[in-house]
PDB file of N, CA and C in Angstrom:
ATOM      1  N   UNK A   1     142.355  93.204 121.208  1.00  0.00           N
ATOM      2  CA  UNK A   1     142.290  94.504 120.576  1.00  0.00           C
ATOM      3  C   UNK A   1     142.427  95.585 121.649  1.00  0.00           C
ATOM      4  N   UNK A   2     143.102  96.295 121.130  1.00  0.00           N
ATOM      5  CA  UNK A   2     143.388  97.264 122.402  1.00  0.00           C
ATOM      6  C   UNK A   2     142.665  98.661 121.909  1.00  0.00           C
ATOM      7  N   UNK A   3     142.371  99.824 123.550  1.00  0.00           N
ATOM      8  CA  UNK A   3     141.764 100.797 123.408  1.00  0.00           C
ATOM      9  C   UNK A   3     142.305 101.858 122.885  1.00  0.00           C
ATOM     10  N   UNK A   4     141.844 102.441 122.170  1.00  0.00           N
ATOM     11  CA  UNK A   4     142.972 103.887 121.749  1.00  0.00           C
ATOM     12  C   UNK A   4     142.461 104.867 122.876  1.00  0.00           C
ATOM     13  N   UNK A   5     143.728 106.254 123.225  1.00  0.00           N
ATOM     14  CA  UNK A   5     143.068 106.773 124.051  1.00  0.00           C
ATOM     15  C   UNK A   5     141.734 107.464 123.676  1.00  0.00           C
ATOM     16  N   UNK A   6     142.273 107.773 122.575  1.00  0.00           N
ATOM     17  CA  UNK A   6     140.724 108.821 121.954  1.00  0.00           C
ATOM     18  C   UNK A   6     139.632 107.782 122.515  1.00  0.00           C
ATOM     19  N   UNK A   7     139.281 106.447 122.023  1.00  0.00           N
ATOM     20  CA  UNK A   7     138.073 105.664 122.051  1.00  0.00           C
ATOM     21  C   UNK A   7     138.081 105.686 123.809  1.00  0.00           C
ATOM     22  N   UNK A   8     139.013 105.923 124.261  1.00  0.00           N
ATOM     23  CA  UNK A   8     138.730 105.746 126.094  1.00  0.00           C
ATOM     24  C   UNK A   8     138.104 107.294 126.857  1.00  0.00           C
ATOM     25  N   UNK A   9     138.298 108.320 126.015  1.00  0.00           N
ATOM     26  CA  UNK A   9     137.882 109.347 126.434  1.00  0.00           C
ATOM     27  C   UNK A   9     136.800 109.757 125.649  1.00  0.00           C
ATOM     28  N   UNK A  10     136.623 109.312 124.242  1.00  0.00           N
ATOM     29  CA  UNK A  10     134.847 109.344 123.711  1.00  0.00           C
ATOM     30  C   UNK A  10     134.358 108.518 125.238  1.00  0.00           C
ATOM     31  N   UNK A  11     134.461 107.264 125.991  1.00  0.00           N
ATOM     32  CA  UNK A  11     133.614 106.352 126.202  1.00  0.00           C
ATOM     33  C   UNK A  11     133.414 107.553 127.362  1.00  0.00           C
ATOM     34  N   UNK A  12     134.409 108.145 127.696  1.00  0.00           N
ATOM     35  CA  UNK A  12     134.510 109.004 129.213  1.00  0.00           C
ATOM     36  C   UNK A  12     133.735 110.379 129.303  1.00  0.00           C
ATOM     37  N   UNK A  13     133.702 110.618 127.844  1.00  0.00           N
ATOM     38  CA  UNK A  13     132.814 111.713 127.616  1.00  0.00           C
ATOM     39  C   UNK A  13     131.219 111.487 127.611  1.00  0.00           C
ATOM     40  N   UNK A  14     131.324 110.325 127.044  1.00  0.00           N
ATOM     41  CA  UNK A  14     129.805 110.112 127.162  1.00  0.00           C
ATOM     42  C   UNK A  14     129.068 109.472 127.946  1.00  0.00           C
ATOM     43  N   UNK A  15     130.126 109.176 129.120  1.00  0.00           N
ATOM     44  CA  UNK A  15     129.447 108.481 130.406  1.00  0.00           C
ATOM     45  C   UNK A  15     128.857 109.528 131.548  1.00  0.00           C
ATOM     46  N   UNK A  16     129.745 111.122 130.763  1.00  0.00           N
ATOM     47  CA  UNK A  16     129.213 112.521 131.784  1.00  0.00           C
ATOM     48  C   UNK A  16     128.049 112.992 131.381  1.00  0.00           C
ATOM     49  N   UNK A  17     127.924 112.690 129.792  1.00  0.00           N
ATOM     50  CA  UNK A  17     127.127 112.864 128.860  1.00  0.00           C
ATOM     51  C   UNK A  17     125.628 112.680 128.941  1.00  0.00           C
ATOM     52  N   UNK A  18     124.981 112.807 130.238  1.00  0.00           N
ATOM     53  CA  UNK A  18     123.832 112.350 130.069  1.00  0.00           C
ATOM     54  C   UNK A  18     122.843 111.780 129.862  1.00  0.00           C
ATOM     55  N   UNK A  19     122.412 113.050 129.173  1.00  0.00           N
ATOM     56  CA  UNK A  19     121.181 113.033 128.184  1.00  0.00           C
ATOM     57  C   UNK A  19     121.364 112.942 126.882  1.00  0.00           C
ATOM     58  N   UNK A  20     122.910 112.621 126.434  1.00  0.00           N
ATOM     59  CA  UNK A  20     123.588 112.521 125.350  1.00  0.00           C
ATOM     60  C   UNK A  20     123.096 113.584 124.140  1.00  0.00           C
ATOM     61  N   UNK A  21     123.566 114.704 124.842  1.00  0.00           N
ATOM     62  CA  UNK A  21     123.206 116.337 124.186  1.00  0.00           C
ATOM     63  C   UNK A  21     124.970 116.649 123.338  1.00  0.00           C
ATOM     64  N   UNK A  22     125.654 116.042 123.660  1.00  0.00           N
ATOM     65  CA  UNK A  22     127.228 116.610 122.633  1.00  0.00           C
ATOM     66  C   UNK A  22     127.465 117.549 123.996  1.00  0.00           C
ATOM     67  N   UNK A  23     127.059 117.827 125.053  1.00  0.00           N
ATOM     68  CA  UNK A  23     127.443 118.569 125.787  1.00  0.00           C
ATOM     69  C   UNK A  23     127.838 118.068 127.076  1.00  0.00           C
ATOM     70  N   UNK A  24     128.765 118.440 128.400  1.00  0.00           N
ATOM     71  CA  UNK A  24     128.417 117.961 129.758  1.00  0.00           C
ATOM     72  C   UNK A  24     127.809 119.452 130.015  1.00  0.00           C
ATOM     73  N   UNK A  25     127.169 119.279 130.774  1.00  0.00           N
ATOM     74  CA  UNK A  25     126.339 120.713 131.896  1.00  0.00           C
ATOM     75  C   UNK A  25     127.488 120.558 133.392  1.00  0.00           C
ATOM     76  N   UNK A  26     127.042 121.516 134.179  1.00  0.00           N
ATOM     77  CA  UNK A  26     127.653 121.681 135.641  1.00  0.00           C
ATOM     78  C   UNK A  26     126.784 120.315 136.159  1.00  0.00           C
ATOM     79  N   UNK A  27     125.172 120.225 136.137  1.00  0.00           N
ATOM     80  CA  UNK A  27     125.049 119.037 136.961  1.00  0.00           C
ATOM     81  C   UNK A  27     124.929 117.758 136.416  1.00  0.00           C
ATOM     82  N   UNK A  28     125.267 117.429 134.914  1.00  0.00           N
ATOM     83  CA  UNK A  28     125.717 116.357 134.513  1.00  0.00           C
ATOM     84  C   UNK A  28     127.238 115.725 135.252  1.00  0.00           C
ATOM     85  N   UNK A  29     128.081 117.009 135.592  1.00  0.00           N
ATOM     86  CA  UNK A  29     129.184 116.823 136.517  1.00  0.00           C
ATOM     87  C   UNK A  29     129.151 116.232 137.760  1.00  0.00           C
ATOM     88  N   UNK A  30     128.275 116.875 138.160  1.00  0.00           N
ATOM     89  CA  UNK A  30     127.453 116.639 140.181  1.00  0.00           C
ATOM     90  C   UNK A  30     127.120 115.089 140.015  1.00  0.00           C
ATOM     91  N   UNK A  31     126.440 115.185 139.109  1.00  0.00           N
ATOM     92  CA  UNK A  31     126.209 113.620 138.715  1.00  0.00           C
ATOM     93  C   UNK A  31     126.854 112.099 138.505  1.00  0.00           C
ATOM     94  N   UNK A  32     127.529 112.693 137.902  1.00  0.00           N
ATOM     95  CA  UNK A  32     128.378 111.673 137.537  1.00  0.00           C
ATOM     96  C   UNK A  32     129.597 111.088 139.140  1.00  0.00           C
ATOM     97  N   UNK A  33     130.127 112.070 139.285  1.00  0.00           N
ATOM     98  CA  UNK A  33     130.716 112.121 140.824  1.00  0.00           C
ATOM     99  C   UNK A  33     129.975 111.411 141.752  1.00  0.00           C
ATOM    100  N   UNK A  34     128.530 112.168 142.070  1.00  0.00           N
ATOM    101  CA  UNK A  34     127.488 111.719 142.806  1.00  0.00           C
ATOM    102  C   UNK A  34     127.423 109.946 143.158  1.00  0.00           C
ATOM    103  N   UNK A  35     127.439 109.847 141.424  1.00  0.00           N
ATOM    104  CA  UNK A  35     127.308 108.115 141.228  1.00  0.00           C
ATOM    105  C   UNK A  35     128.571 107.525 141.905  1.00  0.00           C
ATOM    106  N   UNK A  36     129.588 107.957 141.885  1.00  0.00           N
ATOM    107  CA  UNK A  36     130.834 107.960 142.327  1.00  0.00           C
ATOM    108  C   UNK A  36     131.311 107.867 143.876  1.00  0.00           C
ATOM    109  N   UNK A  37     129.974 108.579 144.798  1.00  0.00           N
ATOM    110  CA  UNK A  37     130.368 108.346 146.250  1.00  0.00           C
ATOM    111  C   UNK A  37     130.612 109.853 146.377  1.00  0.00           C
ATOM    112  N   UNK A  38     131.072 110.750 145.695  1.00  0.00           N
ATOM    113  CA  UNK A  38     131.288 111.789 145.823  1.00  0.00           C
ATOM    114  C   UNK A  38     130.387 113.147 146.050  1.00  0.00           C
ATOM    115  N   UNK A  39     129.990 113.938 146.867  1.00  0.00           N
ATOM    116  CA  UNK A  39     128.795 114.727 146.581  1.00  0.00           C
ATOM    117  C   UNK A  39     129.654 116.154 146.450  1.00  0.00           C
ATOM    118  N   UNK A  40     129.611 116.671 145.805  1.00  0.00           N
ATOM    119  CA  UNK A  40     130.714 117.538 145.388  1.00  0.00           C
ATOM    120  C   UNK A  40     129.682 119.003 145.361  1.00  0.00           C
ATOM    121  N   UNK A  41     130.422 119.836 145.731  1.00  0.00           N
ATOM    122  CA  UNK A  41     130.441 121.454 146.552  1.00  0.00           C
ATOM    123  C   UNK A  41     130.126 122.159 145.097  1.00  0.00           C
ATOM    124  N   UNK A  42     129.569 123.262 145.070  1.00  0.00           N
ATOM    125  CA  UNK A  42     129.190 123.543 143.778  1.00  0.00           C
ATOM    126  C   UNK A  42     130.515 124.156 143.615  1.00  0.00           C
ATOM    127  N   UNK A  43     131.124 125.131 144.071  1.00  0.00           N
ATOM    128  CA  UNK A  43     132.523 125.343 144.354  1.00  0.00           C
ATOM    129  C   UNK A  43     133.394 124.505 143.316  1.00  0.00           C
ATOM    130  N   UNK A  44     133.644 123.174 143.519  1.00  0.00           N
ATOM    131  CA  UNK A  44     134.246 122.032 143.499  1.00  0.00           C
ATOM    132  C   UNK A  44     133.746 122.091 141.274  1.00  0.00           C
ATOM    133  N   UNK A  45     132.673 121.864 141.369  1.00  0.00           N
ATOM    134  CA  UNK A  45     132.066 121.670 140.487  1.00  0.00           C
ATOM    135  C   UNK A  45     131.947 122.960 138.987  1.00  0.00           C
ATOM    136  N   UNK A  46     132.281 124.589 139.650  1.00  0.00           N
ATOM    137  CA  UNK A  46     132.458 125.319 139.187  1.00  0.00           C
ATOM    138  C   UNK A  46     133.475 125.277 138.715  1.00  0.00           C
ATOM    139  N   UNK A  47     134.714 125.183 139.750  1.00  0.00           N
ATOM    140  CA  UNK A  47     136.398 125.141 139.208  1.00  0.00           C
ATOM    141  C   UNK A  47     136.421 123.702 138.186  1.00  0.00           C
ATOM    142  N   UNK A  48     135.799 122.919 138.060  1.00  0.00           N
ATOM    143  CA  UNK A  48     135.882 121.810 136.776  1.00  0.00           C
ATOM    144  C   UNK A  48     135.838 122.798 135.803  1.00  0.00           C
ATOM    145  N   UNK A  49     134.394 123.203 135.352  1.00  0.00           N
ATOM    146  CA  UNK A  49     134.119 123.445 135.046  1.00  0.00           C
ATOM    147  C   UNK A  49     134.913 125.397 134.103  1.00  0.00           C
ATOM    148  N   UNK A  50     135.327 125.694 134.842  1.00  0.00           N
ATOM    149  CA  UNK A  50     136.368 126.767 134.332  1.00  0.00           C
ATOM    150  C   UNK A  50     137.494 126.031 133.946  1.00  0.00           C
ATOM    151  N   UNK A  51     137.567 124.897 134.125  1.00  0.00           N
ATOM    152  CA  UNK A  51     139.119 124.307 133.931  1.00  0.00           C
ATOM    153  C   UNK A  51     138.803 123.751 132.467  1.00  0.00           C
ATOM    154  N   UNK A  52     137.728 123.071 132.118  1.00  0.00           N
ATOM    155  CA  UNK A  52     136.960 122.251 131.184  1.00  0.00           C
ATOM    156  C   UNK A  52     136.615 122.827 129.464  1.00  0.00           C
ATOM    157  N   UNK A  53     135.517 124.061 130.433  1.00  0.00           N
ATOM    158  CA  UNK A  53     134.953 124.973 129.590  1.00  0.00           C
ATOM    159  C   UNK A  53     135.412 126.152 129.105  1.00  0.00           C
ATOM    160  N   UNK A  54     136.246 125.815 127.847  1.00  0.00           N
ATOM    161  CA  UNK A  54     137.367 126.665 126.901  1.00  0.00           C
ATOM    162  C   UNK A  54     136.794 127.679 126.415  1.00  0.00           C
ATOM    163  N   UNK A  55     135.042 127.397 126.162  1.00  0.00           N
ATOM    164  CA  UNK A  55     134.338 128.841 125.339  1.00  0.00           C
ATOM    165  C   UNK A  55     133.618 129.829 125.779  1.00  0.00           C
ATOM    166  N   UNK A  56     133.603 128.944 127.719  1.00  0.00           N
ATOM    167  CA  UNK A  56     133.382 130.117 128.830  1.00  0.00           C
ATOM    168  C   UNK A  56     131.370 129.701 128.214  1.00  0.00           C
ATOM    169  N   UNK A  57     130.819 129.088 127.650  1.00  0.00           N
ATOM    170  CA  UNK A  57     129.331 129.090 127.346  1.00  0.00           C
ATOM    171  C   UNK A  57     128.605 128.430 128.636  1.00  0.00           C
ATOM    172  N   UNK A  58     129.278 127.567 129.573  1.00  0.00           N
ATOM    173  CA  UNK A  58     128.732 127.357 130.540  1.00  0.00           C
ATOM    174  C   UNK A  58     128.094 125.738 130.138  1.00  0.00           C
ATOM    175  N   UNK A  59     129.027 124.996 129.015  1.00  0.00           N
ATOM    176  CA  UNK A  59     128.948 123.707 128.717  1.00  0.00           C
ATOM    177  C   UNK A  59     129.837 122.831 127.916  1.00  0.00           C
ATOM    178  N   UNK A  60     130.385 121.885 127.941  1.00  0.00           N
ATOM    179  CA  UNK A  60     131.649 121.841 127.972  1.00  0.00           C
ATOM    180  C   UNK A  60     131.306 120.382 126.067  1.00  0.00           C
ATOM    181  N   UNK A  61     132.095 120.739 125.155  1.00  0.00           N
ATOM    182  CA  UNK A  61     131.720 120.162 124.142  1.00  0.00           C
ATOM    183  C   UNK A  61     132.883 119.211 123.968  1.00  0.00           C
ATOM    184  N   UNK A  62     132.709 118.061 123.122  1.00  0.00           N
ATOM    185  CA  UNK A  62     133.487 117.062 123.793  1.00  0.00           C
ATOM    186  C   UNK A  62     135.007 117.700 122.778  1.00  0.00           C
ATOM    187  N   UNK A  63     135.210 118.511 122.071  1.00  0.00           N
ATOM    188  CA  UNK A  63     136.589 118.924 121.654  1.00  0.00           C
ATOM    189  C   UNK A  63     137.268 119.544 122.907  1.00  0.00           C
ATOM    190  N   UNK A  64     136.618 120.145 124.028  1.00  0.00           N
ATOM    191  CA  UNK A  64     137.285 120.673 124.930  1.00  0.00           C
ATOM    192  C   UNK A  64     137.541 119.865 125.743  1.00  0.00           C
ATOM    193  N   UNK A  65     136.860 118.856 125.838  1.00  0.00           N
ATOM    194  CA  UNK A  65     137.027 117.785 127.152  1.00  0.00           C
ATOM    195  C   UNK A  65     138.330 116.728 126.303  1.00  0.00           C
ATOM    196  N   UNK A  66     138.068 116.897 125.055  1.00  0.00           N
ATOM    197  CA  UNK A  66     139.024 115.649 124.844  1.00  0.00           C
ATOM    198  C   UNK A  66     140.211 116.602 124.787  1.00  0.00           C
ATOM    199  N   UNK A  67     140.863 117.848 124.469  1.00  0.00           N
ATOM    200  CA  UNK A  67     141.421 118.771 124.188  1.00  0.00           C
ATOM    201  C   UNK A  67     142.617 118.896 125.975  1.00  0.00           C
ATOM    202  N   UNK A  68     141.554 118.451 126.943  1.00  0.00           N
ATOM    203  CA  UNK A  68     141.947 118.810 127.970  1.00  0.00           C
ATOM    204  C   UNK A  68     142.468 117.286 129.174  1.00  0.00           C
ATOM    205  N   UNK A  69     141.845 116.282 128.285  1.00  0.00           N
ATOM    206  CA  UNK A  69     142.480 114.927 128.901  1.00  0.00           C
ATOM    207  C   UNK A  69     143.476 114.520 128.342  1.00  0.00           C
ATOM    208  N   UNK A  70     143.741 114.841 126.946  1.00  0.00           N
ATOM    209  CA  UNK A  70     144.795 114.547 125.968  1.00  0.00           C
ATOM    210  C   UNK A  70     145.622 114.960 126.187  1.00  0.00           C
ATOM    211  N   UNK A  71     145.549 116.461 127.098  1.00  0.00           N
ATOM    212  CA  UNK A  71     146.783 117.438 127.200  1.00  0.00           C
ATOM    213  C   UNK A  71     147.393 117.063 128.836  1.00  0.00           C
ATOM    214  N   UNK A  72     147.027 115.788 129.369  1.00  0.00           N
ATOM    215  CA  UNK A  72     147.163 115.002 130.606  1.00  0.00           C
ATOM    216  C   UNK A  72     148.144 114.071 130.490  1.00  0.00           C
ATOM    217  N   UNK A  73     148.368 113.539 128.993  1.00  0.00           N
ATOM    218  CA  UNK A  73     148.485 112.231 128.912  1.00  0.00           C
ATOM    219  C   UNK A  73     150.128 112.536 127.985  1.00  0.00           C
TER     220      UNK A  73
END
């Protein structure tokens, strides 16, 4: 059975996902990277984050995140 992308970017959304709030935050971001080897510059972490966050609220809901990997692919 194969993955659809949608089901690969729900799994991707909700692996940033926390505290599994429907939201990522800036340091759910730091985080996730973090786990990653990466310790990332808040800098680094801001520009995601403007790139991500379509409603400018300062949290990124998974229509924008999927809105913005989809538009990758």
């Amino acid at each position: 059975m194969s993955t659809s992308l949608s089901d690969e970017i729900l799994a991707f959304f909700k692996a940033y996902d926390k505290d599994n709030s429907g939201f990522i935050t800036p340091d759910e971001i730091a985080q996730v990277l973090k786990e990653y080897g990466y310790t990332a510059p808040d800098q680094d972490v801001k520009e995601l984050m403007d790139q991500l966050d379509k409603d400018k609220n300062g949290r990124v809901n998974y229509e924008e995140f999927y809105n913005s990997i989809a538009a990758r692919y």
